[in-house]
Protein backbone atom coordinates (compact mmCIF):
# COMPACT_ATOMS: atom_id res chain seq x y z
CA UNK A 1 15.71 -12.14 -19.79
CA UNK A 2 15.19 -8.90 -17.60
CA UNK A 3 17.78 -7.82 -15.55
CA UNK A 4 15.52 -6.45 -13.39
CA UNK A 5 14.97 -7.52 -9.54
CA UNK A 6 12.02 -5.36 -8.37
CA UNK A 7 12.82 -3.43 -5.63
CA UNK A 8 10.60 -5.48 -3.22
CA UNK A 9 9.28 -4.19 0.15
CA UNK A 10 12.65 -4.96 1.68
CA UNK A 11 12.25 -8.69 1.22
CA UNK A 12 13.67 -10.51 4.40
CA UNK A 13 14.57 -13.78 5.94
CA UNK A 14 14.33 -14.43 9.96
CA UNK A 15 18.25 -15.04 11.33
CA UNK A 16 19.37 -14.71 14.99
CA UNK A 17 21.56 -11.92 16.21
CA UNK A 18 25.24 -13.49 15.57
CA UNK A 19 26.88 -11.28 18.57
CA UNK A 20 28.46 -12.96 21.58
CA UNK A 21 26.53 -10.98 23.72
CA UNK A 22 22.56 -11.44 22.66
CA UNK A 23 20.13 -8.47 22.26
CA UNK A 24 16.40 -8.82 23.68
CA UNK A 25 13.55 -7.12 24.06
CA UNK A 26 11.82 -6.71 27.20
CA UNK A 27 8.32 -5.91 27.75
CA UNK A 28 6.78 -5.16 30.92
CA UNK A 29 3.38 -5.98 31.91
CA UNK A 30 2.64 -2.14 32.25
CA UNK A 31 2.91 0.48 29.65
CA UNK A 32 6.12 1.84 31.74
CA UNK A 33 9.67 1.05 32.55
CA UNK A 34 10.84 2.75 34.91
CA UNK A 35 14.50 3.45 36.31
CA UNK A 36 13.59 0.93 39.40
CA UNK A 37 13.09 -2.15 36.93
CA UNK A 38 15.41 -1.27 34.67
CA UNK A 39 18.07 -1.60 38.04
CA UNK A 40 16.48 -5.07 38.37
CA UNK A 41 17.26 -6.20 35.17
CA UNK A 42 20.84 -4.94 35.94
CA UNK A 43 20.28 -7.02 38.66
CA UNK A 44 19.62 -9.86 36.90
CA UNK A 45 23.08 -9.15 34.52
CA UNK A 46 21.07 -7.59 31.44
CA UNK A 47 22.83 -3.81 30.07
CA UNK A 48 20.02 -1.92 29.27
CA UNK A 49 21.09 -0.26 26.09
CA UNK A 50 17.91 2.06 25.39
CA UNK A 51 14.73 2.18 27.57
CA UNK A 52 11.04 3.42 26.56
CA UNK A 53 9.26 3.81 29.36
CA UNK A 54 6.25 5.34 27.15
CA UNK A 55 5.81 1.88 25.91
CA UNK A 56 7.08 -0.09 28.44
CA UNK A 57 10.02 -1.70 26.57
CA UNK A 58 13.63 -1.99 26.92
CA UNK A 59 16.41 -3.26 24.88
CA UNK A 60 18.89 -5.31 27.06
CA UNK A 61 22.02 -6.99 26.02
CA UNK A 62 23.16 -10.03 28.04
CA UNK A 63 23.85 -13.71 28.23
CA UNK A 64 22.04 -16.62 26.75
CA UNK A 65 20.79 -17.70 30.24
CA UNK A 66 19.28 -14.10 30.94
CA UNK A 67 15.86 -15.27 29.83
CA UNK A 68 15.63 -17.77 32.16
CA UNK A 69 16.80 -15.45 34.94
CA UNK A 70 14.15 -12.86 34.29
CA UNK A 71 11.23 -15.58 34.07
CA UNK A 72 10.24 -15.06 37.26
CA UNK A 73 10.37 -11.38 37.49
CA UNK A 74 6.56 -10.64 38.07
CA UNK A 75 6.91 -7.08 36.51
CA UNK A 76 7.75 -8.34 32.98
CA UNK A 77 5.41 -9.87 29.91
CA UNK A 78 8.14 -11.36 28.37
CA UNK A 79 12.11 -11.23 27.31
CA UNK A 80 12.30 -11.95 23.72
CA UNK A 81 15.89 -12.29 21.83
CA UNK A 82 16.09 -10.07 18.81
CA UNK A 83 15.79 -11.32 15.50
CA UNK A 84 17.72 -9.58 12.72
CA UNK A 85 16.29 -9.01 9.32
CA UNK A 86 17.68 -10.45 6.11
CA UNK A 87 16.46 -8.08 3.33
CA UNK A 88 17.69 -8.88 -0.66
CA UNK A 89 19.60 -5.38 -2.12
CA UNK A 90 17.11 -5.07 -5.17
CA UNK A 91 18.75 -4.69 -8.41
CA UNK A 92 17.06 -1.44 -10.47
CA UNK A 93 17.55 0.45 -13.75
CA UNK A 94 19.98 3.28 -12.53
CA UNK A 95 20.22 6.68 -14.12
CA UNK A 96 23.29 9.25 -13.67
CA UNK A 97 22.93 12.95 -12.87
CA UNK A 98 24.70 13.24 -16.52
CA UNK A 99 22.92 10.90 -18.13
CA UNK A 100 19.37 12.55 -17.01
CA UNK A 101 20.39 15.94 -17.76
CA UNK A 102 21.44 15.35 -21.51
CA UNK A 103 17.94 15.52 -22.82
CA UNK A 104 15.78 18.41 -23.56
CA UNK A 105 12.37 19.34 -20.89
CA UNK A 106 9.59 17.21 -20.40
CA UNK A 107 6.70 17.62 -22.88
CA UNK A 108 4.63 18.89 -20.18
CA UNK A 109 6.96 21.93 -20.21
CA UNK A 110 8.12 21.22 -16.57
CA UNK A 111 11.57 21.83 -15.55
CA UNK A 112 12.20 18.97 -13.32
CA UNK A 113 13.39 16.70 -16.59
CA UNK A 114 12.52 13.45 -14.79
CA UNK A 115 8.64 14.24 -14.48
CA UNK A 116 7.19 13.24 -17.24
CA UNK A 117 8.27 9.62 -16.60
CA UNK A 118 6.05 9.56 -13.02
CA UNK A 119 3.03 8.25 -14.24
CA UNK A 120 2.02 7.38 -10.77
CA UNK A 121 1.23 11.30 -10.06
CA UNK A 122 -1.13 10.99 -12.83
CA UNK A 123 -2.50 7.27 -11.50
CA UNK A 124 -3.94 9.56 -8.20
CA UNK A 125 -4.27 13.09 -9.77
CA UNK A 126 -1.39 14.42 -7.64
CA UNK A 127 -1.00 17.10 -10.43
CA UNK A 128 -4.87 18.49 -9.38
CA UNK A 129 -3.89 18.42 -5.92
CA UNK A 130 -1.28 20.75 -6.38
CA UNK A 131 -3.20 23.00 -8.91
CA UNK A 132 -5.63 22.93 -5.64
CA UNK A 133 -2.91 24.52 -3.58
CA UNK A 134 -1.66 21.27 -1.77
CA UNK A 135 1.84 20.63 -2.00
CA UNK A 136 2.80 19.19 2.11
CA UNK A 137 3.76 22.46 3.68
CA UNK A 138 4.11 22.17 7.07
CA UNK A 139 3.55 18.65 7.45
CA UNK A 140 6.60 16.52 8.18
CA UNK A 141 7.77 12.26 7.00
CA UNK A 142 10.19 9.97 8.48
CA UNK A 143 11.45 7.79 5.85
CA UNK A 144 12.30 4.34 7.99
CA UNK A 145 14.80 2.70 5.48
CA UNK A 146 17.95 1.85 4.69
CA UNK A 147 19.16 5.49 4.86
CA UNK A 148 19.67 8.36 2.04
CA UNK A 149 21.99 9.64 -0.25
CA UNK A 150 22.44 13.47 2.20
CA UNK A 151 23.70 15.16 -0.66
CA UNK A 152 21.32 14.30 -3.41
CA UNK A 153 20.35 17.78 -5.31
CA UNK A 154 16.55 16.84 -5.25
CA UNK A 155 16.26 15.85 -1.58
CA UNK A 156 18.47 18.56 0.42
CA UNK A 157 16.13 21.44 0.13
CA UNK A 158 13.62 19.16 1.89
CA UNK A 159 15.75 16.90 3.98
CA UNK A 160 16.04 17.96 7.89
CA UNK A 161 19.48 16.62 8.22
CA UNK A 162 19.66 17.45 11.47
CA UNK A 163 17.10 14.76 12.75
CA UNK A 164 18.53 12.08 10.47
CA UNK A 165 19.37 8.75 12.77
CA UNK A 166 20.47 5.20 12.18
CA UNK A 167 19.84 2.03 14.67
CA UNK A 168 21.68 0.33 12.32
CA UNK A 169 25.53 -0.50 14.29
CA UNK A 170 28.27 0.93 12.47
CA UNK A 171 26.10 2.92 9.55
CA UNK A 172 24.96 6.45 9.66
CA UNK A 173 22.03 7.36 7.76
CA UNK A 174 23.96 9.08 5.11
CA UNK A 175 26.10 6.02 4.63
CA UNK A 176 25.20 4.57 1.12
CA UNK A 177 26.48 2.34 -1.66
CA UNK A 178 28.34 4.68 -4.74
CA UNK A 179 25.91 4.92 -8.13
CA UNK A 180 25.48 2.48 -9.92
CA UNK A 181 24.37 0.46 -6.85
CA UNK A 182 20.63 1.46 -5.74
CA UNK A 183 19.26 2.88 -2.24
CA UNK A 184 16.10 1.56 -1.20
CA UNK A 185 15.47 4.81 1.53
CA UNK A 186 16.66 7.06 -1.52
CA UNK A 187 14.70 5.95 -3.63
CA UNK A 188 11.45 6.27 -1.20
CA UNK A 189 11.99 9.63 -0.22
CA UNK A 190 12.44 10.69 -3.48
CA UNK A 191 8.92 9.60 -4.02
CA UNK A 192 7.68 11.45 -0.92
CA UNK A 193 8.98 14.67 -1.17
CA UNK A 194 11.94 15.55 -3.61
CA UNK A 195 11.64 18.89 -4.51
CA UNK A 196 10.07 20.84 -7.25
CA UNK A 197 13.48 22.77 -7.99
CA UNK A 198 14.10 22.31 -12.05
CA UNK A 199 16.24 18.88 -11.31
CA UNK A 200 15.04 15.34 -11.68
CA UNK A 201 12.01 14.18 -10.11
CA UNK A 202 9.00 15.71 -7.70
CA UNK A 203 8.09 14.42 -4.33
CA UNK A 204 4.07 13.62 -3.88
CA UNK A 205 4.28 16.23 -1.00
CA UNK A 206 6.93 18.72 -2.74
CA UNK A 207 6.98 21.23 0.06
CA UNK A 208 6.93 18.48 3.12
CA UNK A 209 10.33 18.18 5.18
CA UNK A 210 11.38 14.79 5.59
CA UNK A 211 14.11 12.73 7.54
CA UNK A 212 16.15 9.54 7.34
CA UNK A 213 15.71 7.11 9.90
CA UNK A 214 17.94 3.93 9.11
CA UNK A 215 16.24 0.86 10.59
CA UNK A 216 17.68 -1.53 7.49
CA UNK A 217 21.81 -1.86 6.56
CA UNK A 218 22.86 -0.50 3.18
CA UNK A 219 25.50 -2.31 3.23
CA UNK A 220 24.67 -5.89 4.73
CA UNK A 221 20.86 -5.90 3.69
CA UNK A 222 20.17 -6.29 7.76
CA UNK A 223 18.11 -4.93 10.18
CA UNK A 224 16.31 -6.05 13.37
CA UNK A 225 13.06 -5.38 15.60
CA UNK A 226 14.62 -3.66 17.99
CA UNK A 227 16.22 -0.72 14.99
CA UNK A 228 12.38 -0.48 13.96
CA UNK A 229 10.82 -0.01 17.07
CA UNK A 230 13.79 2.46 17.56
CA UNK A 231 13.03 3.98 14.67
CA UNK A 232 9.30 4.23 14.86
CA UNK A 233 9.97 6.03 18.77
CA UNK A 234 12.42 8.32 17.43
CA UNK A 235 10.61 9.52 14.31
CA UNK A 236 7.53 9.89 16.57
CA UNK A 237 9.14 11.81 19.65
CA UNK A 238 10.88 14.03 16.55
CA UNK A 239 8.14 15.54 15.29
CA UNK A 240 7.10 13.03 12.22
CA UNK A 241 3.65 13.60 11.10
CA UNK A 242 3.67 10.23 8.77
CA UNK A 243 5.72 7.51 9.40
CA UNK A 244 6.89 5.07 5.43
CA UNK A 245 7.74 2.16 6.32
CA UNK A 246 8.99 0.41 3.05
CA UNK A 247 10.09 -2.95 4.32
CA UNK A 248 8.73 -6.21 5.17
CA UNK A 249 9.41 -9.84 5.46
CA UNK A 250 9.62 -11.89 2.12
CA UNK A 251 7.10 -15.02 2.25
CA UNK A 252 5.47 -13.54 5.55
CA UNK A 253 6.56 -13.58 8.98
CA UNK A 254 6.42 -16.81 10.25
CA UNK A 255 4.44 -16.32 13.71
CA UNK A 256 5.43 -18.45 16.79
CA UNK A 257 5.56 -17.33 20.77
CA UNK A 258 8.99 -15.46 20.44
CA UNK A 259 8.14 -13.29 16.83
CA UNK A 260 3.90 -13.45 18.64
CA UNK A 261 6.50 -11.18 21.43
CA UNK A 262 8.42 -9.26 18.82
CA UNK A 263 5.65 -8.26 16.96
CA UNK A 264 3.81 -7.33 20.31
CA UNK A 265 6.79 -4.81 21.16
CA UNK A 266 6.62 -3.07 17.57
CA UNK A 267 2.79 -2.78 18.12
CA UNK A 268 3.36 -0.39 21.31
CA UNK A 269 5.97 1.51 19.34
CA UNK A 270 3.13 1.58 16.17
CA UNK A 271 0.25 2.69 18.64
CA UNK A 272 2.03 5.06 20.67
CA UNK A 273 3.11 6.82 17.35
CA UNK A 274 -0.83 6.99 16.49
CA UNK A 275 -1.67 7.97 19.99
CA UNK A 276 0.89 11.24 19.07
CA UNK A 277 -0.79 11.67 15.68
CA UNK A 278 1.93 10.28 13.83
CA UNK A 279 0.15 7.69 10.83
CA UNK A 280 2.52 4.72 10.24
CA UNK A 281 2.66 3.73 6.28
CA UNK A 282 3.94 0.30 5.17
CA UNK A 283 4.04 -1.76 2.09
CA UNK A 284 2.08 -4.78 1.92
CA UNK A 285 4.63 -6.84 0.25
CA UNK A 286 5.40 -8.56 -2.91
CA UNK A 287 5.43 -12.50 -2.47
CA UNK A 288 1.73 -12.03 -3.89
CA UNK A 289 0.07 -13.88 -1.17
CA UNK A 290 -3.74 -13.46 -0.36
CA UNK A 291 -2.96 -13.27 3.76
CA UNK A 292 -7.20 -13.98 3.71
CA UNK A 293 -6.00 -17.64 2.94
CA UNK A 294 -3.27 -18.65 5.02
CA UNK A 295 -4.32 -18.91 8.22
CA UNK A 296 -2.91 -17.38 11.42
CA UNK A 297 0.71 -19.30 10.90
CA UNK A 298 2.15 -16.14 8.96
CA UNK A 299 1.79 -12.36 8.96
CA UNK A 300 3.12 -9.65 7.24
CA UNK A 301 5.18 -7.42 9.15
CA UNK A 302 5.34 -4.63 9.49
CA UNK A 303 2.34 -3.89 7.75
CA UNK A 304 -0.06 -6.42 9.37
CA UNK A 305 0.60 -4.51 12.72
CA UNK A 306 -2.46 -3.38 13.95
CA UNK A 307 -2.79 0.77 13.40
CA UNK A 308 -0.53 0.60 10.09
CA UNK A 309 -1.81 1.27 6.76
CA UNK A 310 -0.73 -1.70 4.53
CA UNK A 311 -0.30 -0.21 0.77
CA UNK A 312 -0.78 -2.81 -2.32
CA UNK A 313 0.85 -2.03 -5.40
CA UNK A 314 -0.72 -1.34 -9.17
CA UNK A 315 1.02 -0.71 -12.34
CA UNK A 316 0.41 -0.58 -16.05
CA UNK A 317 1.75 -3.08 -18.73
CA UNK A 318 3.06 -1.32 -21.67
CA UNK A 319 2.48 2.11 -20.43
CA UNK A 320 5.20 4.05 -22.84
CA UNK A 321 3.36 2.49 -25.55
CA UNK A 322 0.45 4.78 -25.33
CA UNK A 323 0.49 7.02 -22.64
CA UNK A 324 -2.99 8.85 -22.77
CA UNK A 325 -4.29 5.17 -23.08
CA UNK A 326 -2.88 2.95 -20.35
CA UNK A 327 -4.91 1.28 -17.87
CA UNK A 328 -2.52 2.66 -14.70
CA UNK A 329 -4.58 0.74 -12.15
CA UNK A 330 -3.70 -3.00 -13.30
CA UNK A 331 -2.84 -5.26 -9.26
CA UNK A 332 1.24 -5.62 -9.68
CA UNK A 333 2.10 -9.06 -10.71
CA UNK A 334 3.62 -9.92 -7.64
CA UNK A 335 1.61 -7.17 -4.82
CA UNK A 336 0.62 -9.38 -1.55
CA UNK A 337 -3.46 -8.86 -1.03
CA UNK A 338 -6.26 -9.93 1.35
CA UNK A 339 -8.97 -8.18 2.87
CA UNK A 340 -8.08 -8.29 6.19
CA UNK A 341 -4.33 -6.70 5.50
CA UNK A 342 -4.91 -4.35 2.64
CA UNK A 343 -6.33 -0.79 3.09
CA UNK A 344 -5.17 1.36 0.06
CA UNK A 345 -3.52 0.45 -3.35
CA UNK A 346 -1.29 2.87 -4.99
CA UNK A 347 1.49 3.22 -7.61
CA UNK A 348 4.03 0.36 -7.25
CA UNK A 349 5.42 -0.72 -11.00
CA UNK A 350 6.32 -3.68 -12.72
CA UNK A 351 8.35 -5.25 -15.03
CA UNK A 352 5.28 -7.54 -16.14
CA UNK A 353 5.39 -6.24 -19.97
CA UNK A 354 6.30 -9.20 -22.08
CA UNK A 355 8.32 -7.43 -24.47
CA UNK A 356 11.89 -6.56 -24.83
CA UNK A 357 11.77 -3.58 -27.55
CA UNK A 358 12.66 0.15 -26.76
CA UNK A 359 10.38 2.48 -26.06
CA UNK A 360 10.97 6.70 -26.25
CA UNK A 361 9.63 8.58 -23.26
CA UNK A 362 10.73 12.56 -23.28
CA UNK A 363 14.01 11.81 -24.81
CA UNK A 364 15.04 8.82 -23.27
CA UNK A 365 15.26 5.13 -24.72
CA UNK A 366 15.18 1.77 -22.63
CA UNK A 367 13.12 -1.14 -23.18
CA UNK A 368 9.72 -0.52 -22.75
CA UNK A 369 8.84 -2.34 -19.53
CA UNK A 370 11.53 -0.25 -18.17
CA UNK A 371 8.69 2.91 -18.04
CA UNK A 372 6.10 0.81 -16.33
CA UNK A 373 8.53 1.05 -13.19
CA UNK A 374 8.44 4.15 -10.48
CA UNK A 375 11.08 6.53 -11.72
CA UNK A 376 12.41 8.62 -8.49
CA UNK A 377 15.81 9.54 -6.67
CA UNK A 378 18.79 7.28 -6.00
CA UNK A 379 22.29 7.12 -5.32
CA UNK A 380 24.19 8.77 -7.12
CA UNK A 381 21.34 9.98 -9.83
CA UNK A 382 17.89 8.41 -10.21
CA UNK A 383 16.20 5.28 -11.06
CA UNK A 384 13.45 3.29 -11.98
CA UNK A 385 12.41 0.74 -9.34
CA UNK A 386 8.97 -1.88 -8.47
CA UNK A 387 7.39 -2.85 -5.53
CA UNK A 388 4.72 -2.06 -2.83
CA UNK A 389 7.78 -0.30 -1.55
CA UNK A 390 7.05 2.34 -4.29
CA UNK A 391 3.19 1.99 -3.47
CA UNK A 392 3.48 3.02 0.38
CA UNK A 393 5.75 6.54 -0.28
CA UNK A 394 2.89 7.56 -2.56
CA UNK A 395 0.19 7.02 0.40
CA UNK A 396 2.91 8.89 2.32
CA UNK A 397 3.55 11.47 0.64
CA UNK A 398 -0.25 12.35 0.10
CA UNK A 399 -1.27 12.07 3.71
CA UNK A 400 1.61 14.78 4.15
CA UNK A 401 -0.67 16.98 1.69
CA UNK A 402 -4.05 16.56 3.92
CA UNK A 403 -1.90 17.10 7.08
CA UNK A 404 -0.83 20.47 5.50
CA UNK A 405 -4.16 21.43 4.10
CA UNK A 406 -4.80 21.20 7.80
CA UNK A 407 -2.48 23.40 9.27
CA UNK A 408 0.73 20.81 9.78
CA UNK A 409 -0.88 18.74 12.46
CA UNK A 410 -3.98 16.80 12.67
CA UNK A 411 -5.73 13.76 14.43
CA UNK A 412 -4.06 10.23 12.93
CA UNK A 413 -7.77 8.77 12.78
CA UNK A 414 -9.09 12.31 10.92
CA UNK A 415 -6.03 11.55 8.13
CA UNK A 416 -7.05 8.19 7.66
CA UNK A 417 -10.13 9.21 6.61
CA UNK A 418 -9.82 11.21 4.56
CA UNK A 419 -7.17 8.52 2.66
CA UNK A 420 -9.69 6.42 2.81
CA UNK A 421 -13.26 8.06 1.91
CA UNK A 422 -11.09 9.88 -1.28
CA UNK A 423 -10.13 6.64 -2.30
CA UNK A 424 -11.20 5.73 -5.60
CA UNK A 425 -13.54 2.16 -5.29
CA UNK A 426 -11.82 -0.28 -7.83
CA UNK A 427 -12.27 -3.80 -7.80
CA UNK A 428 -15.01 -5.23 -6.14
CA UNK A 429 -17.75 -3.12 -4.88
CA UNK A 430 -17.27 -2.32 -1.48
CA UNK A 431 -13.37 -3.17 0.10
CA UNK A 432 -11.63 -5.91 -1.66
CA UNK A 433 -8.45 -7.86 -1.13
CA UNK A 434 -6.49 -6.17 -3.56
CA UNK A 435 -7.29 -2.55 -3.52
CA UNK A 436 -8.83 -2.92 0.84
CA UNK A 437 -10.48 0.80 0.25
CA UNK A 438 -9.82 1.76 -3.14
CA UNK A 439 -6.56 3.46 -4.73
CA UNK A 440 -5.41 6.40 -3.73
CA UNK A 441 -6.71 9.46 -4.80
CA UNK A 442 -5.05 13.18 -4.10
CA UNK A 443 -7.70 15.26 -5.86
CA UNK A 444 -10.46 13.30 -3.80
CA UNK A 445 -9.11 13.53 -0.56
CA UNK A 446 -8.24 16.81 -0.45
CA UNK A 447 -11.51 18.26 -2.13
């Protein structure tokens, strides 16, 4: 049996904050807060721990009975308790630093001995792209995550460590499980823009800059809406060009009138990030649901939000087999579709291959389904991963190429375009439930 878990779009599970003292959201009717309300709501017994008066939202922590006091309050839309979220620490196939470096080059005669294994870069001609000139200079990512391994030798060069944050209590972002365990966030922005520098891997956008925002625990596999709307207002008022958001909720998130509220508090974080030409990135999830036939009782979050582009995930079967030969655009086994959530498909892996014998791939032996997985940064050394998760940072990563073709700034709507229009139209003619627009392609958007 494979010991693999893919390494889902942060798969999570709806709990209630389990602090004494509750956390909620507050919305007011008006896209402002300002210092007079939030003294009513002191008033009223609520500590307003962080306020965003550009979206009219605050974060308040008070009693249970604070809802009820604030019901009348004419000012306010709604006070919502926090939810946290549950997410499952995916199992991978990990890879030391020494273990990686005891093999000779790549047979494509790069340096970076990990790059012959990224088959996605060849799924949406990254490689042209670059030969074009674009490789993300002057365009900037926010990798909302579960943090990053700071000292990594192919992320540093690229990392602003200055801006890294964590809303998660108690973590910073450079707080990370030891190798062998995996790191989701390290793992992503590997994908996005590790470094073309002789070691490991390359980043989509190798000359981006990129920081950590932790929204998700690496150690308890928890989050909550508050830490991503946090993290979306940070990485926006910080300078982030393109927002990753590689997490959602496992099964879909059931929708009722307190998560209906949640959900409405993220979507003013997600649309005043696009009204500061910041793009927001997210992966569709991996629960393979077709969201066109379930109704209105479940969304997937974050990347149903309206204004985020929802990534689905493709993969070949058997890909170390024959390498010039693979079909690299097979749906993952498990990606989540629908027409009305999906608007790109990229690289995601999967462990799908029925076999169990070894396959050789530049020097390196593992069973063969092992290659058909996204090989990028971790902890500690690298690793092979699946999951829209791995789709979204490749969407990422190449909108940070057209956004520094363009000078390091350009109009959200002008980016999706071009995402969009050089996708390549798979599927059904026409947008289609599994690949929405087609899968990415860097060559095509950027000529």
């Amino acid at each position: 049996m494979k010991c693999l878990t893919l390494a889902l779009a942060v798969s999570a599970a709806l709990c209630a904050g389990q602090s004494q003292a509750a956390t909620y959201l507050v919305q007011a009717r008006a896209m402002n807060f300002d210092a007079a309300l939030a003294s009513r709501i002191q008033a009223q017994g609520g500590r307003v721990v962080a306020r965003y008066p550009e979206i009219g939202v605050a974060i308040v922590e008070a009693d249970e009975q604070f809802p009820a006091r604030t019901a009348g309050m004419a000012e306010l839309q709604s006070t919502t308790r926090d939810r946290a979220l549950k997410f499952d620490v995916p199992e991978a196939v990990p890879m030391s630093f020494a273990d990686a470096q005891a093999v000779s080059p790549p047979n494509t005669g790069d340096n970076d001995f990990l790059f012959d294994m990224q088959w996605g870069f060849d799924a949406v001609n990254v490689p042209e792209a670059w030969e074009a000139g674009f490789r993300g200079a002057g365009a900037t990512v926010a990798v909302l995550d579960s943090g990053l391994d700071c000292t990594h030798p192919d992320l540093v060069a690229n990392n602003l460590a200055a801006l890294n944050a964590s809303f998660v209590p108690g973590e910073t972002a450079c707080q990370v499980p030891a190798f062998p365990a995996f790191n989701h966030g390290t793992h992503v922005a590997g994908t996005i823009a590790a470094a073309d520098n002789g070691t490991g891997v390359i980043g989509v956008a190798p000359q981006a800059k990129f920081f950590a925002v932790k929204v998700l625990s690496a150690i308890s596999g928890s989050g909550s809406f508050a830490g991503i709307l946090q993290g979306i207002v940070y990485a926006t008022d910080n300078g982030a060009d393109v927002i990753n958001m590689s997490l959602g909720v496992r099964g879909g998130l059931p929708i009722n009138r307190d998560t209906r509220e949640l959900v409405s508090a993220v979507q003013r974080a997600v649309l005043y990030a696009r009204r500061n030409n910041s793009i927001v990135i997210a992966a569709a999830g991996n629960d393979g649901i077709d969201y066109d036939t379930i109704g209105q009782d479940a969304m997937a979050f974050p990347a149903g939000v309206q204004g985020v582009v929802a990534v689905s995930a493709t993969a070949p079967v058997g890909w170390a087999l024959n390498p010039a030969a693979a079909n690299l655009d097979l749906p993952a086994s498990y990606t989540n579709t629908g027409r009305r959530l999906i608007e790109l498909a990229a690289p995601g892996g999967d462990s799908a291959y029925p076999g169990n014998e070894n396959c050789t791939v530049a020097g390196r032996t593992r069973p063969c389904w092992v290659f058909d997985l996204v090989m990028s940064t971790s902890t500690g050394g690298w690793s092979w991963a699946g999951g829209t998760s791995m789709a979204s940072p490749h969407v990422a990563g190449v909108a940070a190429l057209v956004i520094g073709a363009l000078g390091g700034e350009a109009n959200v709507g002008r980016v999706e375009n071009y995402l969009l229009r050089g996708a390549d139209d798979l599927g059904a003619p026409g947008v289609d439930g599994i690949y929405g627009h087609g899968r990415l392609n860097a060559e095509a958007t950027l000529d």
